[in-house]
C-alpha atoms as a PDB file:
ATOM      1  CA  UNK A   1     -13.857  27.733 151.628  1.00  0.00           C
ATOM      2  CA  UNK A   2     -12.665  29.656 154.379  1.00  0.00           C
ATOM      3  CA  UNK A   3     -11.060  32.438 152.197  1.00  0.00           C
ATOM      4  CA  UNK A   4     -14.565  33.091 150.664  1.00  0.00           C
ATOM      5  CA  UNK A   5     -15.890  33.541 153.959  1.00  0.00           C
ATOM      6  CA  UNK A   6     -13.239  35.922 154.764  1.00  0.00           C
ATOM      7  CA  UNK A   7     -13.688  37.711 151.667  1.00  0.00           C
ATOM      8  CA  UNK A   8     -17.598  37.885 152.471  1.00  0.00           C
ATOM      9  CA  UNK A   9     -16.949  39.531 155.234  1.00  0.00           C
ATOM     10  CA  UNK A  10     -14.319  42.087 154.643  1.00  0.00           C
ATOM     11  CA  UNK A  11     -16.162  43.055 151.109  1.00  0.00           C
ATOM     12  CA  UNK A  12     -19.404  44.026 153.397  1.00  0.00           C
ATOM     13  CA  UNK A  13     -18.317  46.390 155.686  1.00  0.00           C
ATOM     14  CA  UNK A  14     -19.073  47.521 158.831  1.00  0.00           C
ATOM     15  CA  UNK A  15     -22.854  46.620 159.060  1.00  0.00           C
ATOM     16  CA  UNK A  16     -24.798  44.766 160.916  1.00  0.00           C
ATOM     17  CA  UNK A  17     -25.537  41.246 160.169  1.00  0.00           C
ATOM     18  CA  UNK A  18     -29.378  41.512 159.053  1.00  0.00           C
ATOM     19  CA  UNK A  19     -28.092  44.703 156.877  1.00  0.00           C
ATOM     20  CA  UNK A  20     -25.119  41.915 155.561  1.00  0.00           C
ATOM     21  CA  UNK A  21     -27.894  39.097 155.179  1.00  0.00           C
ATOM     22  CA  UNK A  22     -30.249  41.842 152.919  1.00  0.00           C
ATOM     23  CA  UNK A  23     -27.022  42.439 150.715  1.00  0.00           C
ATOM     24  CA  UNK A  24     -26.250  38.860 149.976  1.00  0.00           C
ATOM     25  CA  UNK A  25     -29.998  37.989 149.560  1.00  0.00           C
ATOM     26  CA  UNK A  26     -30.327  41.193 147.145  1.00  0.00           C
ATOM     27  CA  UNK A  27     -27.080  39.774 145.318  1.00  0.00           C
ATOM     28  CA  UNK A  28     -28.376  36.172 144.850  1.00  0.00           C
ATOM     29  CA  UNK A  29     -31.834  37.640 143.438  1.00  0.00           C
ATOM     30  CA  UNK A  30     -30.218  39.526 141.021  1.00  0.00           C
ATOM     31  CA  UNK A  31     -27.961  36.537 139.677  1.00  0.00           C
ATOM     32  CA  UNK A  32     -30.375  33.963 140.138  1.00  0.00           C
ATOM     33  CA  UNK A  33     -34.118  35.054 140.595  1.00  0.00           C
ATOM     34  CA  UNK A  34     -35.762  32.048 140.165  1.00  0.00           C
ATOM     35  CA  UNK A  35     -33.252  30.265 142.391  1.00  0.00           C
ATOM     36  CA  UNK A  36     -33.445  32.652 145.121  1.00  0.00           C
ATOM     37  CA  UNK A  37     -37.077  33.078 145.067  1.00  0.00           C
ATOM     38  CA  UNK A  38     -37.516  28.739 145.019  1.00  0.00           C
ATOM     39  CA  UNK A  39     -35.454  28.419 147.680  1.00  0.00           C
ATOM     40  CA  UNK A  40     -37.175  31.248 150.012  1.00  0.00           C
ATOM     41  CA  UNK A  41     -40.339  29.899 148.802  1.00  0.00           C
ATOM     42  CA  UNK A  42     -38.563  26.276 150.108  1.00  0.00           C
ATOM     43  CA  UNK A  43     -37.382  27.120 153.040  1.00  0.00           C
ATOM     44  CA  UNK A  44     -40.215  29.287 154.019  1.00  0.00           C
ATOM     45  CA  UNK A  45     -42.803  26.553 153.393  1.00  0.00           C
ATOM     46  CA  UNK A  46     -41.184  24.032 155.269  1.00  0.00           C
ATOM     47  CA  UNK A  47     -41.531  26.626 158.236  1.00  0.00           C
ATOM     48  CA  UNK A  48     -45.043  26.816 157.910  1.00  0.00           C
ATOM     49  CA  UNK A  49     -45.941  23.139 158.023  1.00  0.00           C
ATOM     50  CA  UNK A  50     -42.982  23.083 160.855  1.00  0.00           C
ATOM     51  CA  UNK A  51     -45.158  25.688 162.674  1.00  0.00           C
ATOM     52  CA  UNK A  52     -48.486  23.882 162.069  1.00  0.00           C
ATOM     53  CA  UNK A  53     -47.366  20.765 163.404  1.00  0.00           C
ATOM     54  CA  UNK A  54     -46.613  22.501 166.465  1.00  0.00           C
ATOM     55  CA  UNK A  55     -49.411  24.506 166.835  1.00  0.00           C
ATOM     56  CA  UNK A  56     -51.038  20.973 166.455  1.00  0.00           C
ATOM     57  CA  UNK A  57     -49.010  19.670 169.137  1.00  0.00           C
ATOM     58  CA  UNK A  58     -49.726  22.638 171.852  1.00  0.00           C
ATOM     59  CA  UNK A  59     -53.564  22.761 171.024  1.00  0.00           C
ATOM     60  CA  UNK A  60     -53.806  19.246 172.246  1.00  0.00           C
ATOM     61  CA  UNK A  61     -51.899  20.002 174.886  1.00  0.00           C
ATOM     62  CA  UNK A  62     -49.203  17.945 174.139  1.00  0.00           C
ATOM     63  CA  UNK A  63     -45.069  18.297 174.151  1.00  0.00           C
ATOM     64  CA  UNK A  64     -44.649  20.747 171.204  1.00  0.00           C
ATOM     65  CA  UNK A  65     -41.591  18.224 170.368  1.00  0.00           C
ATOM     66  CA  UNK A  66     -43.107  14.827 170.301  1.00  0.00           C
ATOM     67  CA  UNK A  67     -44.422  13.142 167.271  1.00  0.00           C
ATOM     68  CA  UNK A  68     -43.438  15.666 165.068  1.00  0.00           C
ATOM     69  CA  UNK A  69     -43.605  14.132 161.503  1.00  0.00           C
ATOM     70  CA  UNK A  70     -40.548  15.237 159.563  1.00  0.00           C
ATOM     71  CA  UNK A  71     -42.095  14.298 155.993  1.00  0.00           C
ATOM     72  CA  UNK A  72     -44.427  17.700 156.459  1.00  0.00           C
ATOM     73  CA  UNK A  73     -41.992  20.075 156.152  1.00  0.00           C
ATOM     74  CA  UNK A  74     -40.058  18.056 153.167  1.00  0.00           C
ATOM     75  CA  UNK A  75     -42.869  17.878 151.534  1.00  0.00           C
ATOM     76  CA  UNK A  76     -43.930  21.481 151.586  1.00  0.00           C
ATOM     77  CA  UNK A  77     -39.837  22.349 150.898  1.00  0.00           C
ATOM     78  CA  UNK A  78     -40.505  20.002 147.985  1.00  0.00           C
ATOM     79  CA  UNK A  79     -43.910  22.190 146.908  1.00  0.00           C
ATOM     80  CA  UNK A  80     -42.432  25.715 147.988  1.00  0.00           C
ATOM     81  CA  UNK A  81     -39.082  24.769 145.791  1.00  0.00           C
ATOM     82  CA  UNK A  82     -39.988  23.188 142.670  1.00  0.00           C
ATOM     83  CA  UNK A  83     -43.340  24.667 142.154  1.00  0.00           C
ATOM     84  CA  UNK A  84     -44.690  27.538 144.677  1.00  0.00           C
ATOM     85  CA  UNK A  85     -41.338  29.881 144.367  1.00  0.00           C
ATOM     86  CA  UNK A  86     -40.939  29.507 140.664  1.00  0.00           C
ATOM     87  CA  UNK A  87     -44.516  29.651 138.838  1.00  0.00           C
ATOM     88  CA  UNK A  88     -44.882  32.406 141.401  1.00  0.00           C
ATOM     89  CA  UNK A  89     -41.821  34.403 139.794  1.00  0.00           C
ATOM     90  CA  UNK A  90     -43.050  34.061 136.753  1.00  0.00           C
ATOM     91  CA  UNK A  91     -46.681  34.455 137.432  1.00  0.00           C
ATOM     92  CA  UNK A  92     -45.901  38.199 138.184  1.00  0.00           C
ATOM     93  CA  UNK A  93     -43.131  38.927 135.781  1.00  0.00           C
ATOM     94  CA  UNK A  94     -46.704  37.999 133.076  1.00  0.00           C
ATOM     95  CA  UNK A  95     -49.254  39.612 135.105  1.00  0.00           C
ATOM     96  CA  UNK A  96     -47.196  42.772 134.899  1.00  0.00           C
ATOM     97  CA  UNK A  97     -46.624  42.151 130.837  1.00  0.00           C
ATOM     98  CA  UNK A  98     -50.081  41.389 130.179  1.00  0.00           C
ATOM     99  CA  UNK A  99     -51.359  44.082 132.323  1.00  0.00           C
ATOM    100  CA  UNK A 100     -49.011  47.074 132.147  1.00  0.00           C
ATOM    101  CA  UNK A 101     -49.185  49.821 134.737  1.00  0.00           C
ATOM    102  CA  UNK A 102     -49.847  52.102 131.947  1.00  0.00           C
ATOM    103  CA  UNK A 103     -53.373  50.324 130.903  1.00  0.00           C
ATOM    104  CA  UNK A 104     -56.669  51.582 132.665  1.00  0.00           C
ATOM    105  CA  UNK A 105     -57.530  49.746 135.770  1.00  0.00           C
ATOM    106  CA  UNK A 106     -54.374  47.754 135.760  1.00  0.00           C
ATOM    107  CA  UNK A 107     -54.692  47.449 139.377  1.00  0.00           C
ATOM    108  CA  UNK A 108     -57.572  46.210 139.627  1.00  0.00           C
ATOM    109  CA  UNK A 109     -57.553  44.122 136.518  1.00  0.00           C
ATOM    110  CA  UNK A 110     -54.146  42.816 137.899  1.00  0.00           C
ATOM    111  CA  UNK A 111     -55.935  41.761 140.856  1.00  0.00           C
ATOM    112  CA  UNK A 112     -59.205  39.914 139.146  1.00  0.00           C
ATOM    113  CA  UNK A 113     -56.357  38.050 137.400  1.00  0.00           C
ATOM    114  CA  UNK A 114     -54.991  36.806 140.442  1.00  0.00           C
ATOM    115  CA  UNK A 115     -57.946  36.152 142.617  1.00  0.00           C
ATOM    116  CA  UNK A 116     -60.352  34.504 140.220  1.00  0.00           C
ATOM    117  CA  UNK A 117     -57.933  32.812 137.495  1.00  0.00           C
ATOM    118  CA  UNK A 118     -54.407  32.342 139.622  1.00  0.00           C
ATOM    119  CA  UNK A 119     -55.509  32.163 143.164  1.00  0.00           C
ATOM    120  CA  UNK A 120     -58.185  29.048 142.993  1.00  0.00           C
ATOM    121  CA  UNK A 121     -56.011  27.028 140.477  1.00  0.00           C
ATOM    122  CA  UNK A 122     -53.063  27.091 142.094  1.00  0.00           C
ATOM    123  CA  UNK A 123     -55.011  26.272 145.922  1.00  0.00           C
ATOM    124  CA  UNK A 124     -56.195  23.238 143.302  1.00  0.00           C
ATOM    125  CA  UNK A 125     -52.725  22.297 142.219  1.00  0.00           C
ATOM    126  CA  UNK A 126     -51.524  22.243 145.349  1.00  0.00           C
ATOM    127  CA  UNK A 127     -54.290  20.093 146.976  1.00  0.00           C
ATOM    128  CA  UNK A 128     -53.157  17.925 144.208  1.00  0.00           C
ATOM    129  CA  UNK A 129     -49.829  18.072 144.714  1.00  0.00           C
ATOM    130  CA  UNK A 130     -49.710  17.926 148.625  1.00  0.00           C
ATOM    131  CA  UNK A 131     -52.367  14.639 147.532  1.00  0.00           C
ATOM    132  CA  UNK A 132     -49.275  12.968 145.437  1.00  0.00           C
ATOM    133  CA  UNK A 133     -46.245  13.611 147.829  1.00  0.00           C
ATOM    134  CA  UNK A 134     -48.375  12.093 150.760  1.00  0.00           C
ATOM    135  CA  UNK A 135     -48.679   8.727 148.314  1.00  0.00           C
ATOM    136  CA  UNK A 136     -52.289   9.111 148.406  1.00  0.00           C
ATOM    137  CA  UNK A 137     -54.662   7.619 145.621  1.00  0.00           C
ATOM    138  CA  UNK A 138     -57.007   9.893 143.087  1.00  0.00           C
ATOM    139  CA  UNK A 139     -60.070   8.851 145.351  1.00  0.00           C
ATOM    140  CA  UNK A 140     -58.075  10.334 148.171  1.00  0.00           C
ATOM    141  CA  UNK A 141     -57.840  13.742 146.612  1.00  0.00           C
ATOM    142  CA  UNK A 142     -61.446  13.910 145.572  1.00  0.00           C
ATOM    143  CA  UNK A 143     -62.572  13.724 149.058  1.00  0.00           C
ATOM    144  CA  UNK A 144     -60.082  16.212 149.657  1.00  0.00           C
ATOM    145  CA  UNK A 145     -61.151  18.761 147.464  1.00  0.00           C
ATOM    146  CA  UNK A 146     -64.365  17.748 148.617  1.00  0.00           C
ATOM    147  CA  UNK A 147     -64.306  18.678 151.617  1.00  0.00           C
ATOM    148  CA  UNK A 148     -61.486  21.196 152.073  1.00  0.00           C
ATOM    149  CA  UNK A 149     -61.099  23.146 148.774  1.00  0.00           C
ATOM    150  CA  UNK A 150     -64.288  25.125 148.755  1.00  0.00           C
ATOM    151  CA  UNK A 151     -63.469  26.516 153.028  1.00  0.00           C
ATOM    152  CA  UNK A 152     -59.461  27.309 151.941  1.00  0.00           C
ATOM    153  CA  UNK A 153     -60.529  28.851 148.997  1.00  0.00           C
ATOM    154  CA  UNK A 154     -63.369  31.061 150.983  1.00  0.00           C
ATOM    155  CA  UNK A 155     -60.484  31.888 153.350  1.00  0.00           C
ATOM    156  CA  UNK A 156     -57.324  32.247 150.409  1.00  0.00           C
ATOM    157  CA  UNK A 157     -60.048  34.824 149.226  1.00  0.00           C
ATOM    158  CA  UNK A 158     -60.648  36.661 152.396  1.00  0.00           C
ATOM    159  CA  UNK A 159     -56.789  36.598 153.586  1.00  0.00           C
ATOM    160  CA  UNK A 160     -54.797  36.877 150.006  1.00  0.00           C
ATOM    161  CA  UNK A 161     -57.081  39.603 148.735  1.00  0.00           C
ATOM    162  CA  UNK A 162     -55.813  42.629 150.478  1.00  0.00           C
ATOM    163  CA  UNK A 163     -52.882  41.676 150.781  1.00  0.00           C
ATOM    164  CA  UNK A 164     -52.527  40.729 146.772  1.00  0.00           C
ATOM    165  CA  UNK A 165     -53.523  44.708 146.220  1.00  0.00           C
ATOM    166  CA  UNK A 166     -50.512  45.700 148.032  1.00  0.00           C
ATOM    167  CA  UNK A 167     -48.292  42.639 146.269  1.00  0.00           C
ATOM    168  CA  UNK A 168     -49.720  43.316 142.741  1.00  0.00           C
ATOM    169  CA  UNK A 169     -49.558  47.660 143.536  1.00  0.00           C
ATOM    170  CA  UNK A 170     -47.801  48.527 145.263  1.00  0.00           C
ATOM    171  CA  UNK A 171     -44.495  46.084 145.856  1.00  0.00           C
ATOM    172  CA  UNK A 172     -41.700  46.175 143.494  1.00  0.00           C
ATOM    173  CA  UNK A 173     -41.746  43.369 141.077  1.00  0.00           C
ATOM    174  CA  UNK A 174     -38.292  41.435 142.281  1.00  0.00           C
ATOM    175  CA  UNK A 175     -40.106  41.289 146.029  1.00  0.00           C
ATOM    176  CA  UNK A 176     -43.430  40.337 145.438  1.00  0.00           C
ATOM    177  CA  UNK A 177     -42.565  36.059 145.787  1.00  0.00           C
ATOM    178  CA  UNK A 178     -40.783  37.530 149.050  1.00  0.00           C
ATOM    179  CA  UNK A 179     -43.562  39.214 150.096  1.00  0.00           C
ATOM    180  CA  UNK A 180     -46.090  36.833 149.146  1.00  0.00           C
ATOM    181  CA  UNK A 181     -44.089  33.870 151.180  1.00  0.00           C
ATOM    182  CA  UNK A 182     -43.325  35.946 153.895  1.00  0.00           C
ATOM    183  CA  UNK A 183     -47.762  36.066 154.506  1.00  0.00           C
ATOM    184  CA  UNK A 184     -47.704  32.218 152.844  1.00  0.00           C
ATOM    185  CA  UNK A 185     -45.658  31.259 155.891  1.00  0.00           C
ATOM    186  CA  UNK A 186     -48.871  31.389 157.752  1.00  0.00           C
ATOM    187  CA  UNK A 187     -50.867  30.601 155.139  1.00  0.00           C
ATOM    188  CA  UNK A 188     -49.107  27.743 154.679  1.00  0.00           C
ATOM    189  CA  UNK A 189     -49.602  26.831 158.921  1.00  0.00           C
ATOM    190  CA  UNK A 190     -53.597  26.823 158.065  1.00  0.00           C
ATOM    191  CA  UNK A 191     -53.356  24.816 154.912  1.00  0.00           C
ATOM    192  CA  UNK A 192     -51.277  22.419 156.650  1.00  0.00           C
ATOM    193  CA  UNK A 193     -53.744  22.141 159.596  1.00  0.00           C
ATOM    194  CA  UNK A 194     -56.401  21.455 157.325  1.00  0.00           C
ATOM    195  CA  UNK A 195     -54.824  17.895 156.718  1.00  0.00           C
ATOM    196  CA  UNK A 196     -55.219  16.868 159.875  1.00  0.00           C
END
C-alpha cells in the first residue's frame, strides 16, 4: 500500500493538499459517480446528525461529549449511503432528460418538479426510513408524520427552494448531489433535532 501512496503523491504535484483532495475527489466522480456521490452523501449525513446531537447537548447546557448516541450518525450514514446520495444522482441526471435546457421554462419547470413531486416524497421516505432504522413500529411513524412532516416540509420548502434554483440552474450536473449535501449537512442537523 505504501507505494500507492507514494505514487499519489508524486503524480499530483506541487499543490496544496485541498487542491490534491479536489483532484482525487474529481477522479473518483468520474470513475464511480454513484459511489462517490453515496459516500459524500454518507459521510456528510452522519455529520449532520453528529452536529445535531451536539447542538442538543450545548442547548441544554450540557458536556457537548456526554451521552452522545452513536446509532444517529450510522443511521443517517446508512440513509445518506444507500438511498439519499444515489436516488439523488439519478434524480438529476432525469430531471435534466425530461426537462432539457433547451425546452421553454426548463428552469422553472425543473424546479416545480423538484419542489412539489421530489422534495415532499422523498422528506416522506425518509421519515419512513429514519422510522425503520430506529426499530420503530408503523403506529410510530404515523404519529411521526403526524406531527413533524407537515412543519419540515413548510421549512424543506422555505430553505431548499432557493437554493434548488441555483442546484437545478445554475450548478453543473456532476456537482449538484455535492452541492445539495453540502446545504443537507444542516438540513440534516434540523431534521435530526426534530426527533428529539
Amino acid at each position: 500500500m505504501a507505494p500507492e501512496v507514494s505514487t499519489l503523491r508524486a503524480g499530483a504535484g506541487a499543490g496544496s493538499l485541498p487542491q490534491r483532495a479536489l483532484k482525487q475527489y474529481l477522479l473518483l466522480l468520474r470513475l464511480y459517480p454513484v459511489l462517490t456521490k453515496a459516500a459524500t452523501s454518507g459521510i456528510l449525513s452522519a455529520f449532520g446528525n453528529f452536529l445535531s446531537q451536539i447542538i442538543e447537548r450545548v442547548r441544554k447546557k450540557g458536556r457537548w461529549f456526554q451521552n452522545l448516541d452513536p446509532r444517529g450518525p450510522l443511521r443517517y450514514a446508512f440513509f445518506g449511503f444507500f438511498f439519499s446520495g444515489p436516488v439523488s444522482h439519478f434524480f438529476y441526471l432525469y430531471l435534466d432528460h425530461w426537462i432539457p435546457a433547451a425546452v421553454s421554462f426548463s428552469g422553472v419547470k425543473r424546479l416545480l418538479v423538484d419542489r412539489l413531486v421530489f422534495g415532499p416524497a422523498f422528506l416522506f421516505f425518509f421519515f419512513f426510513c429514519m422510522n425503520f432504522l430506529e426499530g420503530k413500529d408503523m403506529a410510530a411513524f404515523f404519529a411521526k408524520v403526524k406531527t413533524g412532516y407537515w412543519p419540515a416540509l413548510q421549512m424543506n420548502w422555505k430553505v431548499w427552494t432557493p437554493i434548488q434554483f441555483i442546484n437545478i440552474n445554475y450548478i453543473p450536473l456532476q456537482f449538484r448531489v455535492l452541492f445539495a449535501n453540502i446545504v443537507a449537512l444542516f438540513w440534516y442537523t434540523y431534521l435530526a433535532s426534530l426527533g428529539k
